[in-house]
C-alpha atoms as a PDB file:
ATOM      1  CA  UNK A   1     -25.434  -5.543  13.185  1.00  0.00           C
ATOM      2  CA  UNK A   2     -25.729  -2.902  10.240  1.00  0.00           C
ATOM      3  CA  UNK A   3     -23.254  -3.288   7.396  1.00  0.00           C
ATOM      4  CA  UNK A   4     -20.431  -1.326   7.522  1.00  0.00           C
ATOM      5  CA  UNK A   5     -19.577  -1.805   3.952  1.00  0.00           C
ATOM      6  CA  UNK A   6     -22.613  -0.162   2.960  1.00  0.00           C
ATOM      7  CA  UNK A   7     -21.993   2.897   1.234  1.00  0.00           C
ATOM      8  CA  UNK A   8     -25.944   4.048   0.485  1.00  0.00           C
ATOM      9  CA  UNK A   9     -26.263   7.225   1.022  1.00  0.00           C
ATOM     10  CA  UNK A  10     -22.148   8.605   0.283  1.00  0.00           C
ATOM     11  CA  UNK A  11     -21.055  10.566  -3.034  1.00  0.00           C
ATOM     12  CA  UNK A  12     -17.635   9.653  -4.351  1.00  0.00           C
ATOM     13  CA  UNK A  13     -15.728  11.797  -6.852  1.00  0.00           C
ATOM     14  CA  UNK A  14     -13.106   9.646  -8.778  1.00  0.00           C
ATOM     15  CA  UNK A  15     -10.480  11.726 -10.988  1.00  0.00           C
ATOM     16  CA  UNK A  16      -9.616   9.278 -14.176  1.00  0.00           C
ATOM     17  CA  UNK A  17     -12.940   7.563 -13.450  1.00  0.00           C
ATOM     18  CA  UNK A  18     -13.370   7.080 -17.138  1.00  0.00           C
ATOM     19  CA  UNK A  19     -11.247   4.228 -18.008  1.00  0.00           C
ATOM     20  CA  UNK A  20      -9.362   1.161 -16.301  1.00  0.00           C
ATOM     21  CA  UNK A  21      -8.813   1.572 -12.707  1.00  0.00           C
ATOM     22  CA  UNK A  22     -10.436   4.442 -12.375  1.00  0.00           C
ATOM     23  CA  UNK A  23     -13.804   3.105 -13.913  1.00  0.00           C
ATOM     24  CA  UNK A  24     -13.335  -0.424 -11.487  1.00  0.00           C
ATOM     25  CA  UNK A  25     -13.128   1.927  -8.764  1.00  0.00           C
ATOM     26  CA  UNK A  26     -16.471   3.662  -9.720  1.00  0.00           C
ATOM     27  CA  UNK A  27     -18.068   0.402 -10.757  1.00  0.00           C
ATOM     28  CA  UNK A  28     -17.321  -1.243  -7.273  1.00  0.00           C
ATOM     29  CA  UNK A  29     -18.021   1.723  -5.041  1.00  0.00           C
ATOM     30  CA  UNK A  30     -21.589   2.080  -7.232  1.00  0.00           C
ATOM     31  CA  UNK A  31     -22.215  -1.912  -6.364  1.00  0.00           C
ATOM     32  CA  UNK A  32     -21.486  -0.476  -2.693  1.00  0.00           C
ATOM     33  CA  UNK A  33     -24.184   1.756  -2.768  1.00  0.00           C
ATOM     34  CA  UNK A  34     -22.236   4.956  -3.330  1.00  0.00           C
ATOM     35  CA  UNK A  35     -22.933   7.923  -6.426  1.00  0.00           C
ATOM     36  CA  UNK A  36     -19.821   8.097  -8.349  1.00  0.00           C
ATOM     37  CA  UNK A  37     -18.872  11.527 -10.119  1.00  0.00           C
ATOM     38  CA  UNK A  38     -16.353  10.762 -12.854  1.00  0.00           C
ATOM     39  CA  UNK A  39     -14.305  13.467 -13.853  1.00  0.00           C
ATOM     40  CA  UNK A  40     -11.715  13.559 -16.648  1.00  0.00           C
ATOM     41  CA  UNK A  41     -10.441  15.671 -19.977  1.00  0.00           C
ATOM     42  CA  UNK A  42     -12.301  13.129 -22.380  1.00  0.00           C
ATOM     43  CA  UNK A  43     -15.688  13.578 -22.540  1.00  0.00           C
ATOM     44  CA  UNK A  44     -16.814  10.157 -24.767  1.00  0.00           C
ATOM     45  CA  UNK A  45     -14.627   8.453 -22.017  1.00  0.00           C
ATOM     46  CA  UNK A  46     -16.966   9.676 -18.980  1.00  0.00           C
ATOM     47  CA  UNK A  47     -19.942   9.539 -20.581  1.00  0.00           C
ATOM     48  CA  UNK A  48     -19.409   6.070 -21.815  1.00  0.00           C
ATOM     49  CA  UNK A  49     -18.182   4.972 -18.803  1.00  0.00           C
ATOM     50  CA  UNK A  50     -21.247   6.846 -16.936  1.00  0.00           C
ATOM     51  CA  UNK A  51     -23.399   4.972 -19.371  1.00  0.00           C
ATOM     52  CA  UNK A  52     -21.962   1.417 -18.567  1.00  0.00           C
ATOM     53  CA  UNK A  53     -21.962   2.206 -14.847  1.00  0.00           C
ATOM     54  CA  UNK A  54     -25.729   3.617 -14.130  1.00  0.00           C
ATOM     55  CA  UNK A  55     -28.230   6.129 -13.029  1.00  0.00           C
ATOM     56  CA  UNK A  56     -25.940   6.683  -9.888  1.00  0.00           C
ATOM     57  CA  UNK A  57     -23.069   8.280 -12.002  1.00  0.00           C
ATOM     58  CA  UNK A  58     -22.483  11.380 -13.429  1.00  0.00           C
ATOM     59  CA  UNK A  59     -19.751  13.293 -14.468  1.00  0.00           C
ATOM     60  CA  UNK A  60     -17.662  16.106 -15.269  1.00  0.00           C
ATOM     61  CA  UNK A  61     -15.197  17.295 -17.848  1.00  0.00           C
ATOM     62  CA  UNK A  62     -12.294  19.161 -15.914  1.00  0.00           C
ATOM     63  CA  UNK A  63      -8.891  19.555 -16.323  1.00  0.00           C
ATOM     64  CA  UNK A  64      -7.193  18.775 -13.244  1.00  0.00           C
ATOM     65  CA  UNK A  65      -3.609  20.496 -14.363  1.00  0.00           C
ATOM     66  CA  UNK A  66      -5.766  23.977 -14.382  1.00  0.00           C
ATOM     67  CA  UNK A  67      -4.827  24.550 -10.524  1.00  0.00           C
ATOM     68  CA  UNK A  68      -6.707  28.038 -10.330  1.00  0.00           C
ATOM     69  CA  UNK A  69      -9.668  26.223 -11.468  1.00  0.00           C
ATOM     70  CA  UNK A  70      -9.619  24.008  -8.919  1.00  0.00           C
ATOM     71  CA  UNK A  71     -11.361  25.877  -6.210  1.00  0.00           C
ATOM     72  CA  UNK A  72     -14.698  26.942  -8.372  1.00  0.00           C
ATOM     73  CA  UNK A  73     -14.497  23.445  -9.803  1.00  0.00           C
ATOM     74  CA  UNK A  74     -14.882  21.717  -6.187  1.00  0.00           C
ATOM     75  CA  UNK A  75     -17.969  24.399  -5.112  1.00  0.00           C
ATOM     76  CA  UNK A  76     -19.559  23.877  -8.479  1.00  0.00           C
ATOM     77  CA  UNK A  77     -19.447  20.193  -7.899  1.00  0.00           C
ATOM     78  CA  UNK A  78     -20.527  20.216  -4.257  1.00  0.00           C
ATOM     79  CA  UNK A  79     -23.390  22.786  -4.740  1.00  0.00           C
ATOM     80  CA  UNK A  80     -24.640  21.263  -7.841  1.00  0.00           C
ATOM     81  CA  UNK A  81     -24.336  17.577  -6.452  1.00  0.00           C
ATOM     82  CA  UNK A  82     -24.001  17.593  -3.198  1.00  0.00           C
ATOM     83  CA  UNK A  83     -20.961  17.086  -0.677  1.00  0.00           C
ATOM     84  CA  UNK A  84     -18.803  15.048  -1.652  1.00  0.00           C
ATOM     85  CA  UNK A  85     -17.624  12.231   0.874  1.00  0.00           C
ATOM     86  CA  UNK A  86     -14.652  10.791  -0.736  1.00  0.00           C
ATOM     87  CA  UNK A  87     -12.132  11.874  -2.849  1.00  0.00           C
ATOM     88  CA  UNK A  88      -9.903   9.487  -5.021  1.00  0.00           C
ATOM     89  CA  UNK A  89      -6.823  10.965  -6.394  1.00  0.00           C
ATOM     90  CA  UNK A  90      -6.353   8.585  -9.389  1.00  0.00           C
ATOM     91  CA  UNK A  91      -5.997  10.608 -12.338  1.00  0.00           C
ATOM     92  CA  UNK A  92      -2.354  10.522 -13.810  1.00  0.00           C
ATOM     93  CA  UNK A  93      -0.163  10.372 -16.715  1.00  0.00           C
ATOM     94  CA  UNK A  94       2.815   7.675 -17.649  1.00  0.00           C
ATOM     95  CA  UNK A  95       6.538   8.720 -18.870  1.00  0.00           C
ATOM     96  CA  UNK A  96       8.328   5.791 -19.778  1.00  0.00           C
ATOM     97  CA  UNK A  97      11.851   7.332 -20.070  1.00  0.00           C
ATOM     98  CA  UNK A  98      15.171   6.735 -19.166  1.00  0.00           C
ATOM     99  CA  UNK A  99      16.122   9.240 -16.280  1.00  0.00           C
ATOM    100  CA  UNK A 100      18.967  11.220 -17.757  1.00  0.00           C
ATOM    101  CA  UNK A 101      16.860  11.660 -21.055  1.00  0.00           C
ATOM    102  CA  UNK A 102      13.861  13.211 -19.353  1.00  0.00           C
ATOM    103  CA  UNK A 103      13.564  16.921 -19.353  1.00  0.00           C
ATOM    104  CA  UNK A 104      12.666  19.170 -16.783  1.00  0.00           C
ATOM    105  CA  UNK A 105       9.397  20.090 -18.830  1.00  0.00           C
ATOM    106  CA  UNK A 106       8.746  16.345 -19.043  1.00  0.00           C
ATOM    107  CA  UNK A 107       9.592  15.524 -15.262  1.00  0.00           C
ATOM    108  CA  UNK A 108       7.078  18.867 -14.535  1.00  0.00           C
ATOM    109  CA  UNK A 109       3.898  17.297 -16.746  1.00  0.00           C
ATOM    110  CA  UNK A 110       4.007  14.546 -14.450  1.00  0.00           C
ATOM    111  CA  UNK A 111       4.135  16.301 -10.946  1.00  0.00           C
ATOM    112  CA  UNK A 112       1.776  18.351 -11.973  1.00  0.00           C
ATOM    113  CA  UNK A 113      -0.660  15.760 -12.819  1.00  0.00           C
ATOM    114  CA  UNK A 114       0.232  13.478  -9.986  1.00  0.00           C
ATOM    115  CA  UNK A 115       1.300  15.691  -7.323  1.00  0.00           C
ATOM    116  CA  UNK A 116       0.269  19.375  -7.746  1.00  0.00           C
ATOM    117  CA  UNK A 117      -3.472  18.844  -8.982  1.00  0.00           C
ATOM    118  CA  UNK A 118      -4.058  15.827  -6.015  1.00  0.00           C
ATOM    119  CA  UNK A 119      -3.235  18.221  -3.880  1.00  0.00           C
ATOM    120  CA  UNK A 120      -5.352  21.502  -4.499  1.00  0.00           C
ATOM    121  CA  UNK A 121      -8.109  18.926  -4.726  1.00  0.00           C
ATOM    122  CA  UNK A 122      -7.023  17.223  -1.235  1.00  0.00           C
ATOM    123  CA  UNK A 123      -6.643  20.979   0.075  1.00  0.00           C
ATOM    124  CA  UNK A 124     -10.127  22.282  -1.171  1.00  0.00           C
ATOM    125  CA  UNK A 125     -12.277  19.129  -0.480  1.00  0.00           C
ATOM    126  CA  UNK A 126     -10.404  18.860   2.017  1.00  0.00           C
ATOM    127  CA  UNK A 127     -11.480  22.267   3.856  1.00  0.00           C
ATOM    128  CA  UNK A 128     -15.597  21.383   2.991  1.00  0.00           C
ATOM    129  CA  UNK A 129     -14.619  17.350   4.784  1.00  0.00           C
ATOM    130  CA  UNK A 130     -13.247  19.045   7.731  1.00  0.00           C
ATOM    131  CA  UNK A 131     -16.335  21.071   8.411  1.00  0.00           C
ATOM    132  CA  UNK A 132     -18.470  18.853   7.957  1.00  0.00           C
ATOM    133  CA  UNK A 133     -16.204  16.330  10.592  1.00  0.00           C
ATOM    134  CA  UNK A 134     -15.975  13.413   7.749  1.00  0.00           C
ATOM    135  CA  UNK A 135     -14.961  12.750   4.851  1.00  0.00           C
ATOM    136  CA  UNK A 136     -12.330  10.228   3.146  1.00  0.00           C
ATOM    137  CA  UNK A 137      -9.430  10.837   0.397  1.00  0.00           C
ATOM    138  CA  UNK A 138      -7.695   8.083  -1.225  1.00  0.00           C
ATOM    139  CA  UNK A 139      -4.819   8.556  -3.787  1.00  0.00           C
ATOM    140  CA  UNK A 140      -3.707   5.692  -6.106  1.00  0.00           C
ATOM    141  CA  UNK A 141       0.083   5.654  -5.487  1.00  0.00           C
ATOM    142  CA  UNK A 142       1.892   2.120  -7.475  1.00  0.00           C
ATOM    143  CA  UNK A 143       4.999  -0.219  -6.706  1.00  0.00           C
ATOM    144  CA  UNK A 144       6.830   2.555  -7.771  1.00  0.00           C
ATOM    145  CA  UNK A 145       6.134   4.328  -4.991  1.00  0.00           C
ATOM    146  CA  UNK A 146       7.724   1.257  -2.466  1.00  0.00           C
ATOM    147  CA  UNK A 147      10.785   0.284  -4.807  1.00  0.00           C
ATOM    148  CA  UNK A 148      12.690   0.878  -7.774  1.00  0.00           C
ATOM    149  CA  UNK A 149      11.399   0.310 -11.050  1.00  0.00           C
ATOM    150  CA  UNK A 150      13.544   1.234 -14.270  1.00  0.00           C
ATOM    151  CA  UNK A 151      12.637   3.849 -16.878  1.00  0.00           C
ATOM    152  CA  UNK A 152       9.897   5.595 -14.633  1.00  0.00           C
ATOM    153  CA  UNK A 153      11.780   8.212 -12.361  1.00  0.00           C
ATOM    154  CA  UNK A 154       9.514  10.967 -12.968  1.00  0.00           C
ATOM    155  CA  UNK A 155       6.690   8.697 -12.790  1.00  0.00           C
ATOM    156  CA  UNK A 156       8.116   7.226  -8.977  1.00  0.00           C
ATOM    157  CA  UNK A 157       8.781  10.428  -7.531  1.00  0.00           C
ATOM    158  CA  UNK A 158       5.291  11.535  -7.953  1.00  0.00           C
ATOM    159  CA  UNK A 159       3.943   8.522  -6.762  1.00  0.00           C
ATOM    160  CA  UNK A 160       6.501   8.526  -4.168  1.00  0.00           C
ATOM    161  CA  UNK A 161       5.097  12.033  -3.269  1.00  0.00           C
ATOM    162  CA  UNK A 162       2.258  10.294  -2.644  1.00  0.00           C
ATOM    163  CA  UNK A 163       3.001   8.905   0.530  1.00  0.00           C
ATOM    164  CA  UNK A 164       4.907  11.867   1.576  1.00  0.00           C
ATOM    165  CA  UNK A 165       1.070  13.445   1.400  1.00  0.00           C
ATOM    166  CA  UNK A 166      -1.120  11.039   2.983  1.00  0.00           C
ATOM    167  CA  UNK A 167       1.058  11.303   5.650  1.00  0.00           C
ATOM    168  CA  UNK A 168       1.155  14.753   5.895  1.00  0.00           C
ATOM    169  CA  UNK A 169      -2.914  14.635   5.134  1.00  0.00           C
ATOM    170  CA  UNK A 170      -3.452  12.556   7.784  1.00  0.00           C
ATOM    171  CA  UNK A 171      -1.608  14.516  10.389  1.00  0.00           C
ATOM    172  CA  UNK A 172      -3.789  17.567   9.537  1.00  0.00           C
ATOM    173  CA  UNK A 173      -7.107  16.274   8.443  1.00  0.00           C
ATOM    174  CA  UNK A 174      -7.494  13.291  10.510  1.00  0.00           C
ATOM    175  CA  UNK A 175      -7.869  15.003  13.805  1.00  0.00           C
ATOM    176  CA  UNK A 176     -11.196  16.969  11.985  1.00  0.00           C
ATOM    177  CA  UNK A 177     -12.459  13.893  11.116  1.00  0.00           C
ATOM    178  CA  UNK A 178     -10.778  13.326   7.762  1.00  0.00           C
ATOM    179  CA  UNK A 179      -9.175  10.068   6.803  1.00  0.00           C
ATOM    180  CA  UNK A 180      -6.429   9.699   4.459  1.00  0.00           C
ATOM    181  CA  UNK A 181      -4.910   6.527   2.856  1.00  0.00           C
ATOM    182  CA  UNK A 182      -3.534   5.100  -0.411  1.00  0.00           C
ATOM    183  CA  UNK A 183      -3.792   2.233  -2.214  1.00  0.00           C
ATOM    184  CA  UNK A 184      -0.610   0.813  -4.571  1.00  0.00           C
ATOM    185  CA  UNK A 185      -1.898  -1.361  -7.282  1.00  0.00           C
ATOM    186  CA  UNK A 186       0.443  -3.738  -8.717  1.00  0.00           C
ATOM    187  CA  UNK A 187       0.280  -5.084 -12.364  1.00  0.00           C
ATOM    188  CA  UNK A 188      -3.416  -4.693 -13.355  1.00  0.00           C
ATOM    189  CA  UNK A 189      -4.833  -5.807 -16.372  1.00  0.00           C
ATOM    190  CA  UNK A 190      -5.431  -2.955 -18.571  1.00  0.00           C
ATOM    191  CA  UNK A 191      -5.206  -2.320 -22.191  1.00  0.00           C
ATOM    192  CA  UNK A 192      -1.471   0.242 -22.096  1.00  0.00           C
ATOM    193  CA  UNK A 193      -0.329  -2.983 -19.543  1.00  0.00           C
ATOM    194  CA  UNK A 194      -1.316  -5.841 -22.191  1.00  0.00           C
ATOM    195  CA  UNK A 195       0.737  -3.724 -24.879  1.00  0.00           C
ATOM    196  CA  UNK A 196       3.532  -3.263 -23.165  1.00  0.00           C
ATOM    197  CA  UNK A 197       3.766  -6.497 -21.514  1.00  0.00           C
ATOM    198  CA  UNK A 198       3.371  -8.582 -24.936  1.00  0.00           C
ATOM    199  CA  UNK A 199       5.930  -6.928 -26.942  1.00  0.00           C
ATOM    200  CA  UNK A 200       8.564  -8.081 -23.981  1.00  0.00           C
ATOM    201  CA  UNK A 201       7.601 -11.447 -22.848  1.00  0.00           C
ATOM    202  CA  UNK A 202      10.824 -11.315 -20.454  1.00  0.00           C
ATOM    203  CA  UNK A 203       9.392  -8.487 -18.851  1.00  0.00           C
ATOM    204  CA  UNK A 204       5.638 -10.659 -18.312  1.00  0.00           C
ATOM    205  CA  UNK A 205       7.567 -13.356 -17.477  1.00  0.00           C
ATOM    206  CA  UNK A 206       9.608 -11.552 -14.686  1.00  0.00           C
ATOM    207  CA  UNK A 207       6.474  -9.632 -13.203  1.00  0.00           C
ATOM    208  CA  UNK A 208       4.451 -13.136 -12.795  1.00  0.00           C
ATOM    209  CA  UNK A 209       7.974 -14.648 -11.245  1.00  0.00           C
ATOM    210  CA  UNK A 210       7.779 -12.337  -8.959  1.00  0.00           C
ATOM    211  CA  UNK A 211       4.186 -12.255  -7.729  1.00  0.00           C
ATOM    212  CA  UNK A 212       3.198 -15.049  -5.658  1.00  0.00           C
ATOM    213  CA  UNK A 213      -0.493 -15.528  -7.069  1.00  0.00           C
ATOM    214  CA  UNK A 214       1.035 -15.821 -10.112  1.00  0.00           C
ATOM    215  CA  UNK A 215      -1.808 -13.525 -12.267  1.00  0.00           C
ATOM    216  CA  UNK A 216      -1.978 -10.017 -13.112  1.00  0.00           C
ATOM    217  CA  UNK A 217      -4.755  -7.823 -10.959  1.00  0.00           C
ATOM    218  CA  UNK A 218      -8.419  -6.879 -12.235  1.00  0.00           C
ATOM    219  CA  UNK A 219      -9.394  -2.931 -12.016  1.00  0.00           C
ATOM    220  CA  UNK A 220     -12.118  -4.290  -9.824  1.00  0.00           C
ATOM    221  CA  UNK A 221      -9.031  -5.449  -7.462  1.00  0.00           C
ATOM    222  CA  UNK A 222      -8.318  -2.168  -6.683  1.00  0.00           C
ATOM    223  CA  UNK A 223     -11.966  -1.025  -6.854  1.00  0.00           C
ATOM    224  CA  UNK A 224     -12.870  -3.291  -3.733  1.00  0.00           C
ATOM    225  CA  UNK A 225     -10.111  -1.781  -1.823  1.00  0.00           C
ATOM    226  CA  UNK A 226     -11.360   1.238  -2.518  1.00  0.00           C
ATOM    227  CA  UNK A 227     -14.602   0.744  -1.268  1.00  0.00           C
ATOM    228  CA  UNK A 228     -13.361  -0.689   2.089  1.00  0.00           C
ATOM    229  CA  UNK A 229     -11.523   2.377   2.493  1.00  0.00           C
ATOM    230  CA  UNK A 230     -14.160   4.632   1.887  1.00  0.00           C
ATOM    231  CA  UNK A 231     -16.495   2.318   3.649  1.00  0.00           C
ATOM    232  CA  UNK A 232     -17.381   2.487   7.839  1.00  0.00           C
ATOM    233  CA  UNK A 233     -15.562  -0.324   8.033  1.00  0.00           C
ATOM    234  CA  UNK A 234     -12.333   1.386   7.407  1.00  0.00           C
ATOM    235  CA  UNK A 235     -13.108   3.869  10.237  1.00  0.00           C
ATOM    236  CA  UNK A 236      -9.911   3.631  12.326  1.00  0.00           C
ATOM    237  CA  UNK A 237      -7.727   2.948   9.137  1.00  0.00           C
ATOM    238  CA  UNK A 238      -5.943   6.217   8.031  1.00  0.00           C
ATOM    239  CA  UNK A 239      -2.170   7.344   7.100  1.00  0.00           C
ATOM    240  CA  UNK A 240      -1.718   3.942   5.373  1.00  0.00           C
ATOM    241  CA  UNK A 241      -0.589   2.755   2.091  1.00  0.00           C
ATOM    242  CA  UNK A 242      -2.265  -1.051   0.909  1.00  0.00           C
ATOM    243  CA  UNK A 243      -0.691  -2.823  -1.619  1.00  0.00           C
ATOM    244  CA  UNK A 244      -2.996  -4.421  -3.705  1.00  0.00           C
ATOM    245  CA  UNK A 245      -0.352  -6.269  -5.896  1.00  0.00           C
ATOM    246  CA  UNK A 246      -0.598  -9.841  -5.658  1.00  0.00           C
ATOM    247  CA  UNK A 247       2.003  -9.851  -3.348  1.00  0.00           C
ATOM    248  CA  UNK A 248       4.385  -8.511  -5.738  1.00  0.00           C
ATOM    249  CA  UNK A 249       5.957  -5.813  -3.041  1.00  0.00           C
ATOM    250  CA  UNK A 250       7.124  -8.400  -0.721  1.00  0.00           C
ATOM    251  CA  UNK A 251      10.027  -7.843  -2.175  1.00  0.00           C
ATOM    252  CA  UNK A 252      11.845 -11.354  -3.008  1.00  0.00           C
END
């Protein structure tokens, strides 16, 4: 019996594959057997991160916000590089803000990094997957897309959006051979997380009460899931959202 978490062979294009989950997504998908493109706005962050990971990544600097770009950017890639077989929706930006203080130019930024850019890049890889008959997407929704979380409302309805999308993906892609899923980290340890955690040991002390292994999450966490999904092994799995949280989203 072959594998079927074997990913020689499969190119995987990771937006915000320069840093934290982004890069354990790349790293884990690479031990997979998969080519990882990283593509970002920082340039020493990709090629660092390229660097670390190996002569199966590359990457590219791209805005994602630049919607009009978008098209060129995904034929450039794909005639350059080769197709690409799955697409991870992971880049994004943070607003920690109370909700009546955010302004509409705020609440924008953030939908249009979340939400508008992850899907003109869903729509045009999307259209090369389909013709080829395969091809995978995965965005990287959060908790805040399955229940409230203070100070974050701009932040939760794009990830909420999210969901709306794979949804909608799935009914249109999956029939051409397209699957379409999410994964929802939960407290990962990252370097923005250990900051904001520390200076309000309440708040550490109420995330780790309420997740039953008790520990925050590796990158590589969500990296593993990521490489099931995109893996043959996943093959009947689309239209879902996994929760890789620690069973934080249990809800209790």
């Amino acid at each position: 019996m072959r594998n079927a978490f074997d990913l020689a062979g499969q190119r995987a294009l990771i937006t915000g594959g320069g840093t934290g989950i982004g890069l354990g997504m790349a790293k884990c998908l690479v031990a997979s057997g998969a080519a990882v493109v990283l593509v970002g706005r920082r340039e020493s962050a990709l090629k660092e991160a390229a660097a670390e990971i190996g002569e199966r990544a590359s990457y590219r600097v791209f805005d994602v916000t630049d919607l009009a770009a978008v098209p060129q950017f995904v034929q450039s890639v794909e005639s350059e590089l080769g197709p690409v077989d799955t697409l991870i929706n992971n880049a994004g930006v943070h607003l920690k803000k109370e909700a009546s203080g955010i302004s509409d130019e705020e609440f924008q930024t953030v939908m249009q990094t979340h939400v508008n850019a992850a899907f003109a890049l869903s729509r045009e890889f999307g259209k090369a997957m389909m013709e080829r008959g395969t091809g995978n997407i995965i965005f990287t929704a959060s908790m805040a897309s399955i229940f409230g979380i203070p100070m974050v409302a701009a932040y939760s309805a794009a990830k909420t959006a999210h969901l709306g999308l794979v949804r909608a993906l799935t009914a249109d892609f999956s029939p051409r051979g397209v699957r379409v899923n999410a994964i929802a980290p939960g407290w990962i340890h990252s370097e923005i997380m250990h900051k904001a955690v520390n200076a309000d040991p309440k708040r550490k002390e109420k995330i780790l009460s309420r997740t039953p292994l008790g520990d925050f999450g590796d990158p590589e966490d969500i990296g593993w899931a990521a490489a099931y999904l995109a893996s043959p092994a996943a093959k009947f799995v689309t239209g879902v959202c996994l929760p890789v949280d620690g069973g934080a989203s249990i809800g209790f």
